[in-house]
N, C-alpha and C. Protein backbone atom coordinates (compact mmCIF):
# COMPACT_ATOMS: atom_id res chain seq x y z
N UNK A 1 91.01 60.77 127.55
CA UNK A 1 91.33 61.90 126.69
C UNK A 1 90.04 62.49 126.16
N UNK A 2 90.06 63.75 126.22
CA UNK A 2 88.86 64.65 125.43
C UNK A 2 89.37 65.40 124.27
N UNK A 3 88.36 65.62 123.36
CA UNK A 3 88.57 66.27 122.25
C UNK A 3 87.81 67.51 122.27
N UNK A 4 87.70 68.35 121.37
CA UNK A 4 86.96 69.64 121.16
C UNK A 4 86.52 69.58 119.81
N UNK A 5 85.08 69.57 119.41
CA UNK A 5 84.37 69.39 118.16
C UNK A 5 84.29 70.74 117.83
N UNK A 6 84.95 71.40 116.22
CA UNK A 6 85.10 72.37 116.17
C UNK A 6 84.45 71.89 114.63
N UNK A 7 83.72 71.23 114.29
CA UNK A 7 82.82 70.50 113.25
C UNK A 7 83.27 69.44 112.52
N UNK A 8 82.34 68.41 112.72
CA UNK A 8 82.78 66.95 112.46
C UNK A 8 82.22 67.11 110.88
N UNK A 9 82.64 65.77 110.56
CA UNK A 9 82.30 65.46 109.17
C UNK A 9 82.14 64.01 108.78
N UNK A 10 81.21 63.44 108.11
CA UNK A 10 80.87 62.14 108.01
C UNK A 10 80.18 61.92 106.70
N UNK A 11 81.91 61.25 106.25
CA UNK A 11 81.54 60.70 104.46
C UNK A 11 82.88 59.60 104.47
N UNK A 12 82.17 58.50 103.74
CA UNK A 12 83.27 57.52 103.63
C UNK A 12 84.36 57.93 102.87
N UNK A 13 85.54 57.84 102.84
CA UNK A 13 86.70 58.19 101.87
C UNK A 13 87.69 56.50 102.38
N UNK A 14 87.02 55.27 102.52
CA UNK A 14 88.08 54.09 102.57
C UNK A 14 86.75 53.13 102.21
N UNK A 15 87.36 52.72 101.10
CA UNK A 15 86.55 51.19 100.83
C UNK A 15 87.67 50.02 100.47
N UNK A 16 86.71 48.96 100.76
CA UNK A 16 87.71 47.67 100.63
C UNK A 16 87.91 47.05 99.53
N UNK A 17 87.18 47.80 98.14
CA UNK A 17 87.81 47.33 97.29
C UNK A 17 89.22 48.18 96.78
N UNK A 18 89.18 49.24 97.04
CA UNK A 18 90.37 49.73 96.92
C UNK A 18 91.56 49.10 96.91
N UNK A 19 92.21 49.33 95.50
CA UNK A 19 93.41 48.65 95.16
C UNK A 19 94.77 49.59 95.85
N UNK A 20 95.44 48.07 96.74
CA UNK A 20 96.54 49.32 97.14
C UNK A 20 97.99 48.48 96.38
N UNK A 21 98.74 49.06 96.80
CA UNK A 21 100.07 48.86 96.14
C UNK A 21 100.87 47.87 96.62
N UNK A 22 101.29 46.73 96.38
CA UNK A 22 102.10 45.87 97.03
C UNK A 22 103.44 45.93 96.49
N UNK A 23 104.27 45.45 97.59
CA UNK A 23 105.75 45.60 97.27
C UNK A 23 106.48 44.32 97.77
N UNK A 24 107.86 44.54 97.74
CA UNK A 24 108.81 44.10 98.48
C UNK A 24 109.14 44.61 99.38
N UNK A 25 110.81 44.23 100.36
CA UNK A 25 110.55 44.47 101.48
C UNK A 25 112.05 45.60 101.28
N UNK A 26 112.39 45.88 99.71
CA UNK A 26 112.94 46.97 99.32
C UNK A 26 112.35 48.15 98.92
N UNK A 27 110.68 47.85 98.96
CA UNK A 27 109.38 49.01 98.49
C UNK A 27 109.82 49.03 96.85
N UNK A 28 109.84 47.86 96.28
CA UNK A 28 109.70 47.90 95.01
C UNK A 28 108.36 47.39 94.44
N UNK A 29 107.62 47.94 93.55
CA UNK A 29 106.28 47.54 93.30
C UNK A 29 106.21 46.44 92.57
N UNK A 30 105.21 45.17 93.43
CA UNK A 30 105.01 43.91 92.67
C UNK A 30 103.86 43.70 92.08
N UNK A 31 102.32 44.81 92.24
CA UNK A 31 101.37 44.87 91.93
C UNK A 31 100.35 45.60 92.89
N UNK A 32 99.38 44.78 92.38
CA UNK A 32 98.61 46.01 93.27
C UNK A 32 97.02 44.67 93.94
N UNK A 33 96.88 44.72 95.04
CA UNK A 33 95.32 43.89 95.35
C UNK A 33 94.46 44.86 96.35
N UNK A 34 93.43 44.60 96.68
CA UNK A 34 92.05 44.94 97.13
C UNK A 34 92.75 45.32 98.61
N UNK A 35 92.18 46.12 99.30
CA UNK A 35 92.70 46.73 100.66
C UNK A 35 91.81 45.59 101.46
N UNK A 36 90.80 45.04 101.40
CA UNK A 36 89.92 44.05 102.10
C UNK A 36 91.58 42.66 101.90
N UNK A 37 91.60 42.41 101.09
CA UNK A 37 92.71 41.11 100.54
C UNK A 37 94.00 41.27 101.38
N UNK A 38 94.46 42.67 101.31
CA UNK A 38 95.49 43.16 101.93
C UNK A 38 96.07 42.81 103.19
N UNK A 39 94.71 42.71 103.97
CA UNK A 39 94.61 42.65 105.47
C UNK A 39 93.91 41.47 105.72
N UNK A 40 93.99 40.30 105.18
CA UNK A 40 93.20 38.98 105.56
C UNK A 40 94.87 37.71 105.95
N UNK A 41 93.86 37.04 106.85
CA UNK A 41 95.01 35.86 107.48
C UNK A 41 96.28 37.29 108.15
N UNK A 42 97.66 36.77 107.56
CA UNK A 42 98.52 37.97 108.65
C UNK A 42 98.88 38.70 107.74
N UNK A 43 98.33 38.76 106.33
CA UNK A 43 98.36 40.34 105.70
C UNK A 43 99.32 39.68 104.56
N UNK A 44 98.99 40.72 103.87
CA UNK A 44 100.32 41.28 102.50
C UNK A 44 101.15 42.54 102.32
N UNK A 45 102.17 42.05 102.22
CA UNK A 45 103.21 43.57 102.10
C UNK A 45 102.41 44.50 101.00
N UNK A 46 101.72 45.82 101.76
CA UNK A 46 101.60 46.76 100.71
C UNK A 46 102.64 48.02 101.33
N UNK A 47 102.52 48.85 100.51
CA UNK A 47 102.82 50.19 100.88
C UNK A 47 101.94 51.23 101.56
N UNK A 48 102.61 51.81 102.82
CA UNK A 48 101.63 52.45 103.78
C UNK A 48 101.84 53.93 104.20
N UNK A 49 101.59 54.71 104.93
CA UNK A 49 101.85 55.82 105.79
C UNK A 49 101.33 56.12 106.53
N UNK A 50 102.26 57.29 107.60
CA UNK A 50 101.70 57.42 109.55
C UNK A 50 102.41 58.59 109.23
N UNK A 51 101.59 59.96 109.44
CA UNK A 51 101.26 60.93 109.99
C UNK A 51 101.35 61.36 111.25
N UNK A 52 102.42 62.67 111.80
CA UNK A 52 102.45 63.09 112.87
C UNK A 52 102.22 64.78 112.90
N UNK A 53 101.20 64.78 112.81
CA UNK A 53 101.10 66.34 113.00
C UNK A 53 100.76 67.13 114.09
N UNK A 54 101.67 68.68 114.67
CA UNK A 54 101.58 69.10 115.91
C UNK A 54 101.30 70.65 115.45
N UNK A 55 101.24 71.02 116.51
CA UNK A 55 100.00 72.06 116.62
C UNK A 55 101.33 73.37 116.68
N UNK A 56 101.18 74.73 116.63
CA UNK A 56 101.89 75.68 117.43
C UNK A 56 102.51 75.41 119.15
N UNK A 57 101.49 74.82 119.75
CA UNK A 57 101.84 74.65 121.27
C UNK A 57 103.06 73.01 121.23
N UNK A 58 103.82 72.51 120.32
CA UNK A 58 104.20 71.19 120.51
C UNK A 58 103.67 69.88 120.51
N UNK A 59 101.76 70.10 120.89
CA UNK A 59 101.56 68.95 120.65
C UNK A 59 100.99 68.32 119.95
N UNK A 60 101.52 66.63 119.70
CA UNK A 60 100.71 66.00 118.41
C UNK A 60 99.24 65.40 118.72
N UNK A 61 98.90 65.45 117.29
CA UNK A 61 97.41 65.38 117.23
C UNK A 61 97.36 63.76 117.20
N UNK A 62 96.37 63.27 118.24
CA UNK A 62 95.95 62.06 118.36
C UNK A 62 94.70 61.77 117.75
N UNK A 63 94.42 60.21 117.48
CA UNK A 63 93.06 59.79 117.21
C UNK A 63 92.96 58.72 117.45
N UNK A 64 91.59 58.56 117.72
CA UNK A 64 90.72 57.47 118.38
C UNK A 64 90.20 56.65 117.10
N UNK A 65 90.65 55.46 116.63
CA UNK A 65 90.09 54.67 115.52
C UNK A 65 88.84 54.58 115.83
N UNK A 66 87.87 54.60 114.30
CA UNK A 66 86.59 55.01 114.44
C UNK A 66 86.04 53.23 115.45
N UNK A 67 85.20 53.03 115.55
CA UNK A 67 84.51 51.74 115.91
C UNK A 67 84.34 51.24 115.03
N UNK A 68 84.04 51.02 113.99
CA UNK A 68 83.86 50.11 112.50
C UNK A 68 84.89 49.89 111.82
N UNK A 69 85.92 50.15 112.35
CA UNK A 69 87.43 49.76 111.58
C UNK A 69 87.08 48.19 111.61
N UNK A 70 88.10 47.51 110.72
CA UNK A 70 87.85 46.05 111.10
C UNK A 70 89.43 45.35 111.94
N UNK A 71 90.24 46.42 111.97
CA UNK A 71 91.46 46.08 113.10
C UNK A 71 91.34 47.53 114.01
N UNK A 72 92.06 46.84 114.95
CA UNK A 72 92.01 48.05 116.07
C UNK A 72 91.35 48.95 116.23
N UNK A 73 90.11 48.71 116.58
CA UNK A 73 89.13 49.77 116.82
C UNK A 73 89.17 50.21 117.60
N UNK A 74 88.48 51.05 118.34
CA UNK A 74 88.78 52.45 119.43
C UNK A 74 90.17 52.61 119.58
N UNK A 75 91.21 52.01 119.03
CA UNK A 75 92.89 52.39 120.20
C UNK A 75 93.07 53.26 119.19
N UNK A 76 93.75 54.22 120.20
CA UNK A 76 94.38 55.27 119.71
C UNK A 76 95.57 55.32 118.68
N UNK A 77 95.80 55.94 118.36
CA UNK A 77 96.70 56.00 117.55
C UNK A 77 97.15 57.25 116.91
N UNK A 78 98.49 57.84 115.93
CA UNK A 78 98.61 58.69 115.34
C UNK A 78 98.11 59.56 114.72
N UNK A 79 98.65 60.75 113.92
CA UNK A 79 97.89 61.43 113.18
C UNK A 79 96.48 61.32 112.03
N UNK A 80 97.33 60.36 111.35
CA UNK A 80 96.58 59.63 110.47
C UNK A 80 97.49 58.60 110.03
N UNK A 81 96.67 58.16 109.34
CA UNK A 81 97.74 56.57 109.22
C UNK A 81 96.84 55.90 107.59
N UNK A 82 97.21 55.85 106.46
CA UNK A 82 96.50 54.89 105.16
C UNK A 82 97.87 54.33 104.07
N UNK A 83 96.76 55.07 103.14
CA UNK A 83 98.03 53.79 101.95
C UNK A 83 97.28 54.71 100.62
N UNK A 84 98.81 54.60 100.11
CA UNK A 84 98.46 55.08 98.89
C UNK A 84 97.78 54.52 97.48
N UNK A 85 96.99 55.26 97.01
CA UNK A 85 95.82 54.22 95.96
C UNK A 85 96.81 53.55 95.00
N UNK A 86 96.36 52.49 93.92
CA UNK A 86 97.33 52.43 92.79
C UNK A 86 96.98 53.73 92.03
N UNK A 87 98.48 53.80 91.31
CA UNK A 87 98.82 55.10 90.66
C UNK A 87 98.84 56.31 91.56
N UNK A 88 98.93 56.17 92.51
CA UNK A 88 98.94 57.39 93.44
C UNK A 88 100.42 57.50 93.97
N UNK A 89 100.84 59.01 93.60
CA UNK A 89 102.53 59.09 94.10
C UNK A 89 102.03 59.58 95.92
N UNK A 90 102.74 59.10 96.60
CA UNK A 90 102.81 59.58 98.13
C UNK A 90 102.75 60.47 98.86
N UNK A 91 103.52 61.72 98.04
CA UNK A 91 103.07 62.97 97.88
C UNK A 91 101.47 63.70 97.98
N UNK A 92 101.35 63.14 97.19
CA UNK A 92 99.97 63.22 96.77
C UNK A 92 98.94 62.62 97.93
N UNK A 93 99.21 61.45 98.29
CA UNK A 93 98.17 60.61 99.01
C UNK A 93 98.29 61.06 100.38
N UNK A 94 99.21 61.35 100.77
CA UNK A 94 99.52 61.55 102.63
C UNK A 94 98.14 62.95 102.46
N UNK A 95 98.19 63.89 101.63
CA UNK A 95 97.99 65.32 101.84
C UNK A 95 96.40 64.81 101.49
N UNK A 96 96.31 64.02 100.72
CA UNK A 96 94.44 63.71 100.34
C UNK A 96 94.12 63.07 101.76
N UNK A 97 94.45 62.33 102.30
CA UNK A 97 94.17 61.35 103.19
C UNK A 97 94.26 62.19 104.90
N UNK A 98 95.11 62.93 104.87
CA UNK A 98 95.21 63.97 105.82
C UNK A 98 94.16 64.75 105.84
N UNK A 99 93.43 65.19 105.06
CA UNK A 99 92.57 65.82 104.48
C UNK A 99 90.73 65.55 104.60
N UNK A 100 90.92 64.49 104.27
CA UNK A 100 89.52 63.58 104.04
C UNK A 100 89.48 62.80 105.51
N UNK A 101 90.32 62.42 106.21
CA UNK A 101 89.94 62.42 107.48
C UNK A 101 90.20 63.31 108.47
N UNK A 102 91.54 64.00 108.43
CA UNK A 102 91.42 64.87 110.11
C UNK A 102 90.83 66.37 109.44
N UNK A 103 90.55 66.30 108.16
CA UNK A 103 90.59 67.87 107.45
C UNK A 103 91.14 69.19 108.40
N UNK A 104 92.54 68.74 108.08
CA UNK A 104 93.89 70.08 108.20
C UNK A 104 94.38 69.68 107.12
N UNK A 105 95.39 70.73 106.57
CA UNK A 105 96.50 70.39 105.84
C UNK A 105 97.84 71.24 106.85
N UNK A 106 98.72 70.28 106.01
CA UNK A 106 99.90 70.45 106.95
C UNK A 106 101.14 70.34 106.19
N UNK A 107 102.30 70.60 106.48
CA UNK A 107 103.63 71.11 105.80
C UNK A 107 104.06 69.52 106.52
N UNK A 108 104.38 68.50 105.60
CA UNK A 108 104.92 67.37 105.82
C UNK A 108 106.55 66.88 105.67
N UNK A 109 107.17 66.24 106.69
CA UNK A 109 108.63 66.06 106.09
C UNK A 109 109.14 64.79 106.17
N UNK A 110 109.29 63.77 105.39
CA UNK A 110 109.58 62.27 105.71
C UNK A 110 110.52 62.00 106.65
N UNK A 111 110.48 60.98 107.16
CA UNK A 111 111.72 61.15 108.01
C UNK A 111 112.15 59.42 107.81
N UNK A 112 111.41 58.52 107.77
CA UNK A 112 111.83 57.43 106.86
C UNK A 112 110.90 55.74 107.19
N UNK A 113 111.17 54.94 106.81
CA UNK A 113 110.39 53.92 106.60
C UNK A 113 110.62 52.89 107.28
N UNK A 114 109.58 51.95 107.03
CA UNK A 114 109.96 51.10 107.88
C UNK A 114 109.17 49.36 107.61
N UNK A 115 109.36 48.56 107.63
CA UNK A 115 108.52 47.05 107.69
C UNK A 115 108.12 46.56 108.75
N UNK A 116 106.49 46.46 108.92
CA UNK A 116 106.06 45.81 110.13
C UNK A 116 104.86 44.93 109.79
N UNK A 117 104.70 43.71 110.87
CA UNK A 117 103.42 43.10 110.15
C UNK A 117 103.30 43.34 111.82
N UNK A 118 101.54 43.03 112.50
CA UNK A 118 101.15 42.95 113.44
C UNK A 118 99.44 42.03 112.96
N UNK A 119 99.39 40.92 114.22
CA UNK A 119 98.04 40.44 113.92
C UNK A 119 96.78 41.18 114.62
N UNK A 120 96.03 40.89 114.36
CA UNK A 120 94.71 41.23 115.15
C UNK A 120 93.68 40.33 115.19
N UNK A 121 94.28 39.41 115.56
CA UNK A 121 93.12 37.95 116.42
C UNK A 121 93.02 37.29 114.52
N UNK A 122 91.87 36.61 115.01
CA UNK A 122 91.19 36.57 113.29
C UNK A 122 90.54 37.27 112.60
N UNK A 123 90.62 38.58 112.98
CA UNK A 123 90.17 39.83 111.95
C UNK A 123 91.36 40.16 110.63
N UNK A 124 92.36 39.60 110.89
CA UNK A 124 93.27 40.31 109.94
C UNK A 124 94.53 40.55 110.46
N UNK A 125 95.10 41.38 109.78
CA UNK A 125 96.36 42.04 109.61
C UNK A 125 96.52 42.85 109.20
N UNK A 126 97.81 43.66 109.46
CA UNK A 126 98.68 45.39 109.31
C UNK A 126 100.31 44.17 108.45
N UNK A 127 100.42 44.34 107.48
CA UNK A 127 101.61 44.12 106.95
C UNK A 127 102.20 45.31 106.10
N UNK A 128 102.88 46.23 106.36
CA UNK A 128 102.97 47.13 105.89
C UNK A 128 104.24 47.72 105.83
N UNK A 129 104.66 48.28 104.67
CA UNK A 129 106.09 49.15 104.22
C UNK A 129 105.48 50.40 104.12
N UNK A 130 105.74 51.06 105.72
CA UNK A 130 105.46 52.57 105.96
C UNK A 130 106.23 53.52 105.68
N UNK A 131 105.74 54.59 105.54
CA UNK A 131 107.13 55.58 105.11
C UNK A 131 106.33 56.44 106.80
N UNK A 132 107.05 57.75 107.10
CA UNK A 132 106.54 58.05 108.42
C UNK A 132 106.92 59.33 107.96
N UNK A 133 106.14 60.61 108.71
CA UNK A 133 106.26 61.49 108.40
C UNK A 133 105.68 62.66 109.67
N UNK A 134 106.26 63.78 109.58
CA UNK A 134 105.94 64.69 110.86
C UNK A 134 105.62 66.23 110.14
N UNK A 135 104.94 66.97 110.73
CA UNK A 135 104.31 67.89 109.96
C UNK A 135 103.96 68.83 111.33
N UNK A 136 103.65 70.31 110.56
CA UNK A 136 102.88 71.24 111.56
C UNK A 136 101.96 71.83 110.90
N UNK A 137 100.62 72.24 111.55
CA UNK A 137 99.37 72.64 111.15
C UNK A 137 99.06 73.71 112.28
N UNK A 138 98.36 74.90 111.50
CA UNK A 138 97.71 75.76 112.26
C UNK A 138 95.81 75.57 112.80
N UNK A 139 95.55 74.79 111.14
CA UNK A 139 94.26 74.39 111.13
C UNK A 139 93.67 73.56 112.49
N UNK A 140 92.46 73.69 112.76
CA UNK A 140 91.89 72.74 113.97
C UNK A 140 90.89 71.23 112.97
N UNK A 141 91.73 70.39 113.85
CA UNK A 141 90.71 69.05 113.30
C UNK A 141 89.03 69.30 113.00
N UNK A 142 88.81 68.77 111.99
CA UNK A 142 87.50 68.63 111.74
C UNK A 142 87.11 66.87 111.15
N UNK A 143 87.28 66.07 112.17
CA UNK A 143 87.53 64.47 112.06
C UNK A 143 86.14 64.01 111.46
N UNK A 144 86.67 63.21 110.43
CA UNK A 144 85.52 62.27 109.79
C UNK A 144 85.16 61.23 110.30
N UNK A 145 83.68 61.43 111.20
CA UNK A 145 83.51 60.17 112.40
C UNK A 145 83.21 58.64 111.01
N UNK A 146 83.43 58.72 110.03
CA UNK A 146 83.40 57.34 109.83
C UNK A 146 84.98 57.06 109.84
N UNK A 147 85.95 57.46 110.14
CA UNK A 147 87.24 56.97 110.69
C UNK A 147 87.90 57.20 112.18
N UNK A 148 87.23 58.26 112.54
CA UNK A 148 88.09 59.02 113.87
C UNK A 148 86.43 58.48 115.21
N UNK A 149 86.95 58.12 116.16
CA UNK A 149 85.94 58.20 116.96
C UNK A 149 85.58 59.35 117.94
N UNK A 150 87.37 59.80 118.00
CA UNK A 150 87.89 60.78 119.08
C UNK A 150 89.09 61.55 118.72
N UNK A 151 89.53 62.31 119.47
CA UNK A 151 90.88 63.05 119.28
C UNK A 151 91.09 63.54 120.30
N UNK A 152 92.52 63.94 120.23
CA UNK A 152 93.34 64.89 121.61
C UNK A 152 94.59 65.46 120.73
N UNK A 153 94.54 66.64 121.08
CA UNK A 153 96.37 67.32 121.09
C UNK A 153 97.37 66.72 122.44
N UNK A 154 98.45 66.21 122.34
CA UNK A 154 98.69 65.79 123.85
C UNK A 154 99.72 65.96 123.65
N UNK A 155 100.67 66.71 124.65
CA UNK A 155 102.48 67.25 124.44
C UNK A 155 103.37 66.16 124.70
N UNK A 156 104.90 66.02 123.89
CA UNK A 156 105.47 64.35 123.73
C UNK A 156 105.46 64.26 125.64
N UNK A 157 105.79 65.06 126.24
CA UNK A 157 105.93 63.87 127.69
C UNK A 157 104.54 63.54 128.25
N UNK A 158 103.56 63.99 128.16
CA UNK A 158 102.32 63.48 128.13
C UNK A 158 102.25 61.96 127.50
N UNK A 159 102.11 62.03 126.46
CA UNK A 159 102.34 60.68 125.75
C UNK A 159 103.24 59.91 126.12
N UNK A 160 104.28 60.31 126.35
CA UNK A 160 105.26 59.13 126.82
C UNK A 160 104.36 58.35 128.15
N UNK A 161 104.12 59.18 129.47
CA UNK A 161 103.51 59.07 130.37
C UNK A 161 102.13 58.04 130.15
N UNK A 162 101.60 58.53 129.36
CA UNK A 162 100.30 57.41 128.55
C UNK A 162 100.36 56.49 128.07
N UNK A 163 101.46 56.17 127.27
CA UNK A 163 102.18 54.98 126.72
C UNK A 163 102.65 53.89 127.26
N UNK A 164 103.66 54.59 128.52
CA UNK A 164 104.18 53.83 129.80
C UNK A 164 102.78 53.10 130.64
N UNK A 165 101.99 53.72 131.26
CA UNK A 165 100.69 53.59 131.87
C UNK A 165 99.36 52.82 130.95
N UNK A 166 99.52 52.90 130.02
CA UNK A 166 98.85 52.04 129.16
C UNK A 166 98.81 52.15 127.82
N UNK A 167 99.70 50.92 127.53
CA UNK A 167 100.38 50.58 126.34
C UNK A 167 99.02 49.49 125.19
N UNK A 168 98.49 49.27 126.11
CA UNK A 168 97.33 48.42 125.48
C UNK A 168 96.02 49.51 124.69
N UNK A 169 96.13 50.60 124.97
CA UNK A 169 95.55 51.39 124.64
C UNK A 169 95.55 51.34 122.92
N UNK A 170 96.76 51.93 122.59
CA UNK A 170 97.48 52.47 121.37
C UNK A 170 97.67 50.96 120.50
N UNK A 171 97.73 51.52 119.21
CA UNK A 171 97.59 50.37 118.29
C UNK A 171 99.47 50.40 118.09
N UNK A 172 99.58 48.74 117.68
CA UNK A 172 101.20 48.54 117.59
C UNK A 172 102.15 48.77 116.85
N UNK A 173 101.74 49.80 115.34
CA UNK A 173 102.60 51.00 114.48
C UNK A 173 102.80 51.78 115.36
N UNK A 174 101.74 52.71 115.90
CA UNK A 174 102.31 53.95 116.37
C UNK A 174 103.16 53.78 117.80
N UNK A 175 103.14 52.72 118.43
CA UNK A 175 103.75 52.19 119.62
C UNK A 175 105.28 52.78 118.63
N UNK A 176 105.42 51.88 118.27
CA UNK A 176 106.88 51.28 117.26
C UNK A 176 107.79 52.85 116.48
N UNK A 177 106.68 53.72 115.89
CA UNK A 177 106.82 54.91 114.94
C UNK A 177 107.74 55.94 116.47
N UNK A 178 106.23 55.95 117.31
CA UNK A 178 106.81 57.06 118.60
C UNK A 178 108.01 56.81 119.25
N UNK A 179 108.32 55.41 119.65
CA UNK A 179 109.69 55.25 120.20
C UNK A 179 110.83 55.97 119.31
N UNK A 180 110.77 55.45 117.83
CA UNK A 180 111.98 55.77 116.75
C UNK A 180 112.02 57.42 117.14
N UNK A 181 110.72 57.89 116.65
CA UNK A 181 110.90 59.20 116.20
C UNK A 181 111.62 59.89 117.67
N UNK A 182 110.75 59.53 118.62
CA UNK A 182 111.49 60.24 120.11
C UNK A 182 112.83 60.37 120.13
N UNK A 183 113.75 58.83 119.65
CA UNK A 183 115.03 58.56 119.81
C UNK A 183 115.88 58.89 118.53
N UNK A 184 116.09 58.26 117.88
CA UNK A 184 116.63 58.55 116.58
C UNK A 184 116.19 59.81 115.93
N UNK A 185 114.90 60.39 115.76
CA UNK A 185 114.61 61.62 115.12
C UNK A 185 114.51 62.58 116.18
N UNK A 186 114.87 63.02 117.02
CA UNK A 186 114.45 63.21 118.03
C UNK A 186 114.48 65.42 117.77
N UNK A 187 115.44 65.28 117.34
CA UNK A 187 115.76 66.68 116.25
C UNK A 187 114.92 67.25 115.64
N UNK A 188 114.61 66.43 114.53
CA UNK A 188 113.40 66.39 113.52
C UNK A 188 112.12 66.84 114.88
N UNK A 189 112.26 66.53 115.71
CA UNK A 189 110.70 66.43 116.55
C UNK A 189 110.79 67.53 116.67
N UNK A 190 112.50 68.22 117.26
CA UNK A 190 112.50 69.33 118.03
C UNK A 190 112.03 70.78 117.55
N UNK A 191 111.34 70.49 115.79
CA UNK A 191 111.37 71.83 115.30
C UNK A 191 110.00 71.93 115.41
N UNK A 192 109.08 70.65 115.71
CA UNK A 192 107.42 70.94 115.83
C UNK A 192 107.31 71.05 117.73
N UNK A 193 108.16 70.90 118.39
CA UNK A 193 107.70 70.56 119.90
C UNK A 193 108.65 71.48 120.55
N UNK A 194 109.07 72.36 120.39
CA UNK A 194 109.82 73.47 121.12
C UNK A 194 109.17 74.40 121.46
């Protein structure tokens, strides 16, 4: 996959002391610990979000995890994908975080949540109560290489095709997010991909 640099940007906006929000597995808040803490051994339930945003032409915007992530580096993955700070309503955080890394903003619409843990060797863990969300943007990416390594716009049967052909690629939320949304939301898709 190729991208088109229409001006990058490079400033940290994720540190590991950052307190994120922990919950239950009803997304009720039990406190709050360190985003480094979060993701050690096979993780702690915090609260998360995954970003799908598509262009005028149908297709969604991909990214290449920067190389210094400390899980899944280079695989591809969704729009954007973080967690909301403590005291931060969701609202709020999807549109900062959308922002500070792919810098677009975009008209967002939930479509709903979900519980997943996944390991990553002895680097850590993804334990996470995601909410998921799909959006359309006119703006062109301007990716913050300390998170994004790469990008692509790529139309859903493209991706399907990529997915099928190499599944090892893509990190194992957005594996999980794309199936749902294809099938069950599949409607919801139809108003950004027509």
């Amino acid at each position: 996959m190729a991208s088109t640099d229409i001006g990058e940007r490079d400033e940290t906006v994720s540190f590991d002391d950052e307190e994120l929000i922990l919950v239950d597995e009803a997304d009720r808040e039990l406190g709050h610990l360190s985003k480094a803490k979060c993701h050690e051994g096979s993780g702690v339930l915090h609260r998360a979000f995954s970003l799908f945003v598509f262009n005028r032409e149908g297709e969604v915007l991909l990214q290449q995890r920067a190389a210094g992530k400390r899980l899944w580096s280079l695989y591809w993955s969704n729009s954007c994908c973080s967690h909301p700070r403590r005291g931060e309503a969701m609202e709020e955080a999807i549109h900062r975080r959308l922002w500070q890394e792919v810098g677009v903003e975009a008209q967002l619409t939930f479509c709903y949540k979900f519980r997943y843990q996944a390991q990553f060797g002895e680097s850590g863990a993804e334990h996470e109560l995601c909410w998921v969300y799909v959006g359309g943007t006119d703006d062109l990416p301007r990716p913050n290489r300390q998170e994004i390594a790469d990008w692509c716009w790529i139309s859903p049967a493209k991706l399907d095709a990529e997915l099928a052909a190499r599944p090892e690629a893509y990190t194992p939320w957005f594996k999980m997010e794309w199936a749902r949304l294809r099938g069950e939301f599949a409607e919801q898709l139809e108003r950004y991909t027509r």
